[in-house]
PDB file of N, CA and C in Angstrom:
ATOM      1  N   UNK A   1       0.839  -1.162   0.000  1.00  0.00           N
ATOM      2  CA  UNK A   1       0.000   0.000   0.000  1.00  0.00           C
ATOM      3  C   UNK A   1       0.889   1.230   0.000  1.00  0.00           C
ATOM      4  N   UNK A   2       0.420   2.096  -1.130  1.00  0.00           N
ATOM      5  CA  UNK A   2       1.330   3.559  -0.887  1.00  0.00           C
ATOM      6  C   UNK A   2       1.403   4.290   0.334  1.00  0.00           C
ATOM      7  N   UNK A   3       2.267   5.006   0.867  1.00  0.00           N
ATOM      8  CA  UNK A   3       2.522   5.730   1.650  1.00  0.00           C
ATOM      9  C   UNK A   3       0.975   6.948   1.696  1.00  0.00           C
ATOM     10  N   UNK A   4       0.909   6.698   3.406  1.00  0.00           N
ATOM     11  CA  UNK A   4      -0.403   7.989   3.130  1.00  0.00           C
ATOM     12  C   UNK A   4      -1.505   6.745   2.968  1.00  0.00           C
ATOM     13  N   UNK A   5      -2.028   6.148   2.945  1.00  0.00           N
ATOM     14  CA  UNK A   5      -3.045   5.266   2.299  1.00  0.00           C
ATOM     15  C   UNK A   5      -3.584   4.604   3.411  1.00  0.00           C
ATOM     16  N   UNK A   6      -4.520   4.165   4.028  1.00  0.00           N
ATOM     17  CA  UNK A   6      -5.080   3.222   4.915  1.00  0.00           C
ATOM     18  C   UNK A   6      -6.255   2.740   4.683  1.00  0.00           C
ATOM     19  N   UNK A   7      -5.932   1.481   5.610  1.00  0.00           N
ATOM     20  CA  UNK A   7      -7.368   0.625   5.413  1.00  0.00           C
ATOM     21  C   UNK A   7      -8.274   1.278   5.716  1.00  0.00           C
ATOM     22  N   UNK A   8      -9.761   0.811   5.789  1.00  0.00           N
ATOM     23  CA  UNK A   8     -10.724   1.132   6.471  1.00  0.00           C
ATOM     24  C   UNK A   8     -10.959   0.022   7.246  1.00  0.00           C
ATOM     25  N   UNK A   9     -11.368   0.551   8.872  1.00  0.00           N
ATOM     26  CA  UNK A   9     -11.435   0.096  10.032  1.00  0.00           C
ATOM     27  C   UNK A   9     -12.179  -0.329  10.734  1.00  0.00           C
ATOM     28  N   UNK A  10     -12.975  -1.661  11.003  1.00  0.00           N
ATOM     29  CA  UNK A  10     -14.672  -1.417  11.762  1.00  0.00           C
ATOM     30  C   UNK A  10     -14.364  -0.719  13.180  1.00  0.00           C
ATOM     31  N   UNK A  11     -15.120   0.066  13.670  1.00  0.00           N
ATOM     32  CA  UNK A  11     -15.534   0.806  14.906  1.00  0.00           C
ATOM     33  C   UNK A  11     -15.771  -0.361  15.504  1.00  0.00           C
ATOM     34  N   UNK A  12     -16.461  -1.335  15.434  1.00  0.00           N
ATOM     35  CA  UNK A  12     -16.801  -2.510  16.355  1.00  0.00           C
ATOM     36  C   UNK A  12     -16.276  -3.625  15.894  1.00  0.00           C
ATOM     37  N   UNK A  13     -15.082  -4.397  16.020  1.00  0.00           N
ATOM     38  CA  UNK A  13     -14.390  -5.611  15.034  1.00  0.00           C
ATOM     39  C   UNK A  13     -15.322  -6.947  15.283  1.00  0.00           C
ATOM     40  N   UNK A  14     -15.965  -7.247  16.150  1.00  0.00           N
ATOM     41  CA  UNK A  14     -16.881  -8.377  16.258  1.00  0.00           C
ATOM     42  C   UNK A  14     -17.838  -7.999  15.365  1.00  0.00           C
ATOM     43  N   UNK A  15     -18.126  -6.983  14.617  1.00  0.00           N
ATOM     44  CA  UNK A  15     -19.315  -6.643  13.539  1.00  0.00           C
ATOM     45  C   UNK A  15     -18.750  -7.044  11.836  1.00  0.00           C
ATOM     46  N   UNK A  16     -17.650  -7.246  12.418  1.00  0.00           N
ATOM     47  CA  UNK A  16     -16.787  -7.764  10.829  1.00  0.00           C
ATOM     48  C   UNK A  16     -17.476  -8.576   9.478  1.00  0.00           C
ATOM     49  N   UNK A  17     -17.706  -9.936  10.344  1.00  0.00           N
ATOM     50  CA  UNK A  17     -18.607 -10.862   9.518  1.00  0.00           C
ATOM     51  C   UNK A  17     -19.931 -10.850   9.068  1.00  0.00           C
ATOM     52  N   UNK A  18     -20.453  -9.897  10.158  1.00  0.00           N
ATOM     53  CA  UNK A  18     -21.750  -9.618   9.761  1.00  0.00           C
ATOM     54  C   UNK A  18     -21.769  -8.121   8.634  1.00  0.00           C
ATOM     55  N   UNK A  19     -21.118  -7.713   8.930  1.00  0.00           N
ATOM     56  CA  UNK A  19     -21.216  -6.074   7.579  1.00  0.00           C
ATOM     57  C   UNK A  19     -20.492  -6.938   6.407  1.00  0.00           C
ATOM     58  N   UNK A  20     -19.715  -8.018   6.258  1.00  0.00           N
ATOM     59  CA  UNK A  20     -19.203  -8.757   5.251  1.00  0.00           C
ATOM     60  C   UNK A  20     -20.788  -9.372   4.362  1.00  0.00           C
ATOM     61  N   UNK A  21     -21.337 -10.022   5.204  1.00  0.00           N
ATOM     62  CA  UNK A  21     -22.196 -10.513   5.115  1.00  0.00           C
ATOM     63  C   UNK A  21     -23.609  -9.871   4.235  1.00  0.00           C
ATOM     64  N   UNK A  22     -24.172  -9.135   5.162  1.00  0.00           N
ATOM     65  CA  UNK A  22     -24.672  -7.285   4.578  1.00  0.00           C
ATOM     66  C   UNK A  22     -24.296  -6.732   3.382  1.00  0.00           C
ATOM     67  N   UNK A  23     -22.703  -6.533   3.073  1.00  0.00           N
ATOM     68  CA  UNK A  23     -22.179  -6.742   1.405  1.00  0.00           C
ATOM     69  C   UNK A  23     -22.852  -7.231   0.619  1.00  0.00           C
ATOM     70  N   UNK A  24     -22.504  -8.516   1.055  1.00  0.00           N
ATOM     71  CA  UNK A  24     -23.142  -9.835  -0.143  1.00  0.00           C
ATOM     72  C   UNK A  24     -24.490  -9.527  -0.477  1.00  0.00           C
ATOM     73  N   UNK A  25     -25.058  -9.300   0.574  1.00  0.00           N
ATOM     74  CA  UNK A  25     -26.772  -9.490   0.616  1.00  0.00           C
ATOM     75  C   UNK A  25     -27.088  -8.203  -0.344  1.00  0.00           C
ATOM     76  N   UNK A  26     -26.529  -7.292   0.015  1.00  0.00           N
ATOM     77  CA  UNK A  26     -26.671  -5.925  -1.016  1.00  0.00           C
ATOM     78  C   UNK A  26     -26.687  -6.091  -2.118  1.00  0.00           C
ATOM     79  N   UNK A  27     -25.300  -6.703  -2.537  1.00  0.00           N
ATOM     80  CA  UNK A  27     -24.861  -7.083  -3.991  1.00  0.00           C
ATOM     81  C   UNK A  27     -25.606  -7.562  -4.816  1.00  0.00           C
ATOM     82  N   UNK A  28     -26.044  -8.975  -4.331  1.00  0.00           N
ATOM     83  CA  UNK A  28     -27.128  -9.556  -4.786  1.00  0.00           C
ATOM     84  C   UNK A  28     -28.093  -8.919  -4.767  1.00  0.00           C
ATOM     85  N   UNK A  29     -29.107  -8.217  -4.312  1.00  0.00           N
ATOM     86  CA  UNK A  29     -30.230  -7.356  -4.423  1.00  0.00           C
ATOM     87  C   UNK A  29     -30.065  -6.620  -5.920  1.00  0.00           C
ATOM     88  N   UNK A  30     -28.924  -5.515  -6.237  1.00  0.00           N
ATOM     89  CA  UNK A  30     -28.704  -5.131  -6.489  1.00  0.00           C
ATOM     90  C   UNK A  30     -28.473  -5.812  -8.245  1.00  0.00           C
ATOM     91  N   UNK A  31     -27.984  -7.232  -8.078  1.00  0.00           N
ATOM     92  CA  UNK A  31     -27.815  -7.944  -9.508  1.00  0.00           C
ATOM     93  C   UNK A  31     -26.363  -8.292  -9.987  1.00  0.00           C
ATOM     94  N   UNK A  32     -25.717  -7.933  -8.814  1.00  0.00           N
ATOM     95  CA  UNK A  32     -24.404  -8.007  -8.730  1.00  0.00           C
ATOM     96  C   UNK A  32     -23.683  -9.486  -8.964  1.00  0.00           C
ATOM     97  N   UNK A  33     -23.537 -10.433  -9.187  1.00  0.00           N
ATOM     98  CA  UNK A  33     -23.081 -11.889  -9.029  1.00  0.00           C
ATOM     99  C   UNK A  33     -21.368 -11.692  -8.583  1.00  0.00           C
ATOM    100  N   UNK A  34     -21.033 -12.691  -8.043  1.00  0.00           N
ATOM    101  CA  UNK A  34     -20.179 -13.028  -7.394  1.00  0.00           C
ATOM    102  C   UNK A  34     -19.334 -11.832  -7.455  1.00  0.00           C
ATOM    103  N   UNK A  35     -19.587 -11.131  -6.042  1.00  0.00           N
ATOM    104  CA  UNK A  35     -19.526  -9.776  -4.997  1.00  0.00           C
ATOM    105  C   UNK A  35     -18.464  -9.850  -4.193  1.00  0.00           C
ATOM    106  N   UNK A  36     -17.310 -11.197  -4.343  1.00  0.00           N
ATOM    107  CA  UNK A  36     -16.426 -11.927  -3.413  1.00  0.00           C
ATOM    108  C   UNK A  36     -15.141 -11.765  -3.931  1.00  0.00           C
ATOM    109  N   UNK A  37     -14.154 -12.194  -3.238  1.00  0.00           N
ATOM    110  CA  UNK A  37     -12.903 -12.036  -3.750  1.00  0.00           C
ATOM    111  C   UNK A  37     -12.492 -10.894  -4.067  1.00  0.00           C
ATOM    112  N   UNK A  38     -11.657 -11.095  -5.342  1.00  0.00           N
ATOM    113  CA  UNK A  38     -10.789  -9.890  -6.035  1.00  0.00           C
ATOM    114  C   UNK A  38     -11.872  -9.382  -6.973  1.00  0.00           C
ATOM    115  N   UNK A  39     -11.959  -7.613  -6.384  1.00  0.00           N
ATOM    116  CA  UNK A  39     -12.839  -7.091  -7.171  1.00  0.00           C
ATOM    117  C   UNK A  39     -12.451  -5.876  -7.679  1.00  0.00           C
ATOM    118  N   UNK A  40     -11.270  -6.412  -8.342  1.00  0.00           N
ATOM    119  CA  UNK A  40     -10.670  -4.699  -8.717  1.00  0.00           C
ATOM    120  C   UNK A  40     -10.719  -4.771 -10.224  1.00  0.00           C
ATOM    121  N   UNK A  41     -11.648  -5.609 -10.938  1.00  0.00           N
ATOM    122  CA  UNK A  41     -12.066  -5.756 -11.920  1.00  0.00           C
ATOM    123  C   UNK A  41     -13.821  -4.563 -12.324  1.00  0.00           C
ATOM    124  N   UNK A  42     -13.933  -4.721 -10.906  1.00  0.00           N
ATOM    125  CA  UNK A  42     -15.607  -4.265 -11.106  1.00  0.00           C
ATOM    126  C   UNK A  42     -14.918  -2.280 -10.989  1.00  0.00           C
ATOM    127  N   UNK A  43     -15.916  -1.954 -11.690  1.00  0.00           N
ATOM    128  CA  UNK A  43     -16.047  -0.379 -11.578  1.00  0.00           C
ATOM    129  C   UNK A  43     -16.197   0.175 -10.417  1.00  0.00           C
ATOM    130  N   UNK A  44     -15.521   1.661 -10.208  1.00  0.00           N
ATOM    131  CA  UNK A  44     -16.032   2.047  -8.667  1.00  0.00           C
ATOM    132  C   UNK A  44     -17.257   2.690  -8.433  1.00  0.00           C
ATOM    133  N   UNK A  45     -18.131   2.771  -9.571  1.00  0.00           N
ATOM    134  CA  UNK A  45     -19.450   3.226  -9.625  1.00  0.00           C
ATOM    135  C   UNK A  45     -20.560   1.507  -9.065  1.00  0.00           C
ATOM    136  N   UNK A  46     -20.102   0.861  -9.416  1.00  0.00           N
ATOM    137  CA  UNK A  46     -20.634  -0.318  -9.093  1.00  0.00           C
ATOM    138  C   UNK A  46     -20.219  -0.725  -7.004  1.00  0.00           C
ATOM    139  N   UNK A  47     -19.189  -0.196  -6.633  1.00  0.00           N
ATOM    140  CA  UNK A  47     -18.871  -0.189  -5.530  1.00  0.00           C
ATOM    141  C   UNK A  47     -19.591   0.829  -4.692  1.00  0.00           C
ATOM    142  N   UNK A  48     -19.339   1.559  -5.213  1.00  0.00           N
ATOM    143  CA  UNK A  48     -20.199   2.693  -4.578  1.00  0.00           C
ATOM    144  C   UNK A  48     -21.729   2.828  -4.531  1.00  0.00           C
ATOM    145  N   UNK A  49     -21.954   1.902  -5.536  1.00  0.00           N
ATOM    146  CA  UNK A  49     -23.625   1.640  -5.179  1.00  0.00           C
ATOM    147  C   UNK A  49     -24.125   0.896  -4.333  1.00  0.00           C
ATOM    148  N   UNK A  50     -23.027  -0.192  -4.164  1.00  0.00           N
ATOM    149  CA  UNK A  50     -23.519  -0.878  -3.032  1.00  0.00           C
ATOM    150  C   UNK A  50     -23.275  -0.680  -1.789  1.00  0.00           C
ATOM    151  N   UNK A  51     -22.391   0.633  -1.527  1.00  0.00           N
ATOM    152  CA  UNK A  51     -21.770   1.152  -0.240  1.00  0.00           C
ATOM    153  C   UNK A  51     -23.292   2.255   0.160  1.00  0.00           C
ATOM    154  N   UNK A  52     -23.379   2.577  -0.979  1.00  0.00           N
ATOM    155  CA  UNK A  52     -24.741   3.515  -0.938  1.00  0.00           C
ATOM    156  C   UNK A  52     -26.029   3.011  -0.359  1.00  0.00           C
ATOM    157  N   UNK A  53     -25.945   1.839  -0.721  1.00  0.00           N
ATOM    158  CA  UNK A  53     -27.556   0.769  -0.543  1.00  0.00           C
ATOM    159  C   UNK A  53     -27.205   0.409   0.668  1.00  0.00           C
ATOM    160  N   UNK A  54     -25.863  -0.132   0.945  1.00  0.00           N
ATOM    161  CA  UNK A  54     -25.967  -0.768   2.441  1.00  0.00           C
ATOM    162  C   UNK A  54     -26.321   0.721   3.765  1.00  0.00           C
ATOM    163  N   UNK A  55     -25.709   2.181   3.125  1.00  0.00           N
ATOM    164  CA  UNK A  55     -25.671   3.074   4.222  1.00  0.00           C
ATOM    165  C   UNK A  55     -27.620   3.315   4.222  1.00  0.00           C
ATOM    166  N   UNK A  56     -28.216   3.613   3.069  1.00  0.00           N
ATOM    167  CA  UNK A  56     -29.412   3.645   2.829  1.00  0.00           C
ATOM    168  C   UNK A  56     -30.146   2.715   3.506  1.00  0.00           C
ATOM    169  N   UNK A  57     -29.916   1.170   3.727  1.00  0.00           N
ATOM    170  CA  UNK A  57     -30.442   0.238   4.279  1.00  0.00           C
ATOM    171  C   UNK A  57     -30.360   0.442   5.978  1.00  0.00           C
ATOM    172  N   UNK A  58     -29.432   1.051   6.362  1.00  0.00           N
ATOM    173  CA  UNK A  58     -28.887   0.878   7.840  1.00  0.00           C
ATOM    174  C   UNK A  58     -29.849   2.320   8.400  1.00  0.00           C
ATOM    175  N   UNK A  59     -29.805   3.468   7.344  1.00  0.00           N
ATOM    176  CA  UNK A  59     -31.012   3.982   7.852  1.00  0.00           C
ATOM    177  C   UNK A  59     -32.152   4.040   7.987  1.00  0.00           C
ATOM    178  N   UNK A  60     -32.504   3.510   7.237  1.00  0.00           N
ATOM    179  CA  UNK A  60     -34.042   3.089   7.328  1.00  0.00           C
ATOM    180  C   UNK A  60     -34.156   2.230   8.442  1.00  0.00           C
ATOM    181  N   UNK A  61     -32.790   1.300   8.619  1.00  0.00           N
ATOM    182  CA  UNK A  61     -33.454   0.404   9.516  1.00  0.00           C
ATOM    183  C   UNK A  61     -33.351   1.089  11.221  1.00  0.00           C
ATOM    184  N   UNK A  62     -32.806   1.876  11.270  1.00  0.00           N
ATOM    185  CA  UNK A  62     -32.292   3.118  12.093  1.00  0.00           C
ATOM    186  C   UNK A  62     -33.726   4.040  12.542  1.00  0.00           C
ATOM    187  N   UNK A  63     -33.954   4.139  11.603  1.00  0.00           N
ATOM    188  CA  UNK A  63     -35.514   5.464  11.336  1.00  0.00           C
ATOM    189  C   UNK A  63     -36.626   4.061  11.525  1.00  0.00           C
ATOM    190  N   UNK A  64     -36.938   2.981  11.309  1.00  0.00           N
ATOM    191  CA  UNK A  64     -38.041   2.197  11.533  1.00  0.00           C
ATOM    192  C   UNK A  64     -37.885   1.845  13.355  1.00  0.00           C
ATOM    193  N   UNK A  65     -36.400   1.693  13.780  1.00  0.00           N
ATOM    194  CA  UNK A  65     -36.897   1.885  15.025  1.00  0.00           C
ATOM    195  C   UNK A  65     -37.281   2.403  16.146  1.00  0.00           C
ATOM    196  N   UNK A  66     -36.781   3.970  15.399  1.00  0.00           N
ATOM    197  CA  UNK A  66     -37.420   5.196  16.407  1.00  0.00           C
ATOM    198  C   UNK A  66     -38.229   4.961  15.922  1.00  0.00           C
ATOM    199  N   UNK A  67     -39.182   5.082  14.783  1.00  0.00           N
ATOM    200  CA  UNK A  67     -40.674   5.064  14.567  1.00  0.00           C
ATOM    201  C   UNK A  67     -41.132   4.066  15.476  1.00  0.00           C
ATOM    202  N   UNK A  68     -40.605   3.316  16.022  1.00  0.00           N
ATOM    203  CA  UNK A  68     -41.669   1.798  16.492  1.00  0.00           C
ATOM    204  C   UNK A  68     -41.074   1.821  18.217  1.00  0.00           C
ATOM    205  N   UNK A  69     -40.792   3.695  18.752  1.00  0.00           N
ATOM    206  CA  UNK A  69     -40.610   3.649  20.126  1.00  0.00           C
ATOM    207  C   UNK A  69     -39.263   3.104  20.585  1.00  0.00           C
ATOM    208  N   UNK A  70     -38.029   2.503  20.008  1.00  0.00           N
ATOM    209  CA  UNK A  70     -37.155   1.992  20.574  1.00  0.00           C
ATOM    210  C   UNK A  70     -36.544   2.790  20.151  1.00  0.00           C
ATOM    211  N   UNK A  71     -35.296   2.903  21.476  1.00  0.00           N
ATOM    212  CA  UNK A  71     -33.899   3.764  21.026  1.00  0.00           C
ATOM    213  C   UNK A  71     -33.017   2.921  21.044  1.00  0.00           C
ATOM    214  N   UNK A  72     -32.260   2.501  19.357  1.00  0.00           N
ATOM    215  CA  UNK A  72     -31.346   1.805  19.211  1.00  0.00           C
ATOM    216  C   UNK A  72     -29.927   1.848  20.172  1.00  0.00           C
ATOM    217  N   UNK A  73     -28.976   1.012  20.669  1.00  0.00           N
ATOM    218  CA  UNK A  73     -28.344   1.356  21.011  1.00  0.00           C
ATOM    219  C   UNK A  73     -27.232   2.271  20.020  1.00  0.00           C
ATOM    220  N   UNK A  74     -26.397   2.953  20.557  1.00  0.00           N
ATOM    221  CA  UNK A  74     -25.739   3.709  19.554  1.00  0.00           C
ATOM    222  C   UNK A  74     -23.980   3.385  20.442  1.00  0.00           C
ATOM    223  N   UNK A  75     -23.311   2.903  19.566  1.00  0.00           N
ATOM    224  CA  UNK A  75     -21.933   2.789  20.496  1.00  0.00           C
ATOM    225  C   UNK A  75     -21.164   3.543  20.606  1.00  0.00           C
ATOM    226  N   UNK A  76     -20.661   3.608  21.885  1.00  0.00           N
ATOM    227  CA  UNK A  76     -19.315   4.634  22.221  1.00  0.00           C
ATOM    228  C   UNK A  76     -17.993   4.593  22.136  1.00  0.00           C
ATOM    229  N   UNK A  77     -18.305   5.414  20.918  1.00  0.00           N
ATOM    230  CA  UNK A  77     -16.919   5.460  19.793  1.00  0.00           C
ATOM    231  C   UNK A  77     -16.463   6.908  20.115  1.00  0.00           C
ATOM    232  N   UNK A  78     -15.066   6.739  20.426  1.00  0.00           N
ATOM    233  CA  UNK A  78     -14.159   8.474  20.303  1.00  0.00           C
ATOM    234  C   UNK A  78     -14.394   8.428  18.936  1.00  0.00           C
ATOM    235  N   UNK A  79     -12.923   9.728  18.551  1.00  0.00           N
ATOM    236  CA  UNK A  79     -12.825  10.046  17.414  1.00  0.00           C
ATOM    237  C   UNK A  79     -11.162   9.004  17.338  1.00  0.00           C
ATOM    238  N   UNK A  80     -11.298   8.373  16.895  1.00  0.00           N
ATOM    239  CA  UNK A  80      -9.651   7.085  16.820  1.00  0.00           C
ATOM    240  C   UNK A  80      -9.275   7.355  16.384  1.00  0.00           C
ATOM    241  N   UNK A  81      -7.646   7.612  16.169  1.00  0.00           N
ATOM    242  CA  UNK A  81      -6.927   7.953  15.187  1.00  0.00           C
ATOM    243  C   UNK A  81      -6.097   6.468  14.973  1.00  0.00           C
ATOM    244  N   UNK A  82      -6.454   6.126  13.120  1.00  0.00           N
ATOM    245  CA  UNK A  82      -5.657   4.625  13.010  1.00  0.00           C
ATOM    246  C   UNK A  82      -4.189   4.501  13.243  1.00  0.00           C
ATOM    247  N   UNK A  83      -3.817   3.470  13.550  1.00  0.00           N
ATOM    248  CA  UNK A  83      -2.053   3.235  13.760  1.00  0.00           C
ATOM    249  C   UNK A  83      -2.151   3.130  12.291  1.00  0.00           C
ATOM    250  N   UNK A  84      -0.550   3.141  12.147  1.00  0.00           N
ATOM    251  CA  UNK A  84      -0.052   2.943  10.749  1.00  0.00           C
ATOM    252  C   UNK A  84       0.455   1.724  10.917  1.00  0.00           C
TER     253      UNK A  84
END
């Protein structure tokens, strides 16, 4: 990886498999076929749609449960600065 460059990080690392997971499920919605592996073949307009659908999905599902009286938990995250 170039200098200057970093991963992206889950805020919660036990949520790993499941937002992996969430991917897939997007992808597929979406018409995407095999959403796995090496995907530096696919366009970043095609990435970004599904980064779009999953943030779109997480609010709604966010906004359906204040509508239905519950306050989601929300976790307590600083502001982290990543190691290199």
């Amino acid at each position: 990886m170039a200098t200057g460059q970093r991963t992206n990080r889950k805020l919660i690392p036990q949520a790993s498999q499941a937002m992996d997971q969430f991917k897939y499920e997007t992808a597929a919605e979406l018409g995407i076929q095999n959403y796995q592996g090496y995907l530096g073949d696919i366009p970043s307009r095609v990435n970004g749609a599904v980064g779009g659908n999953m943030v779109k999905k997480m609010i709604a599902a966010y906004e359906q449960s204040l509508a239905q009286g519950n306050k989601p938990a929300t976790p307590n995250v600083t502001n982290q600065q990543p190691t290199p």
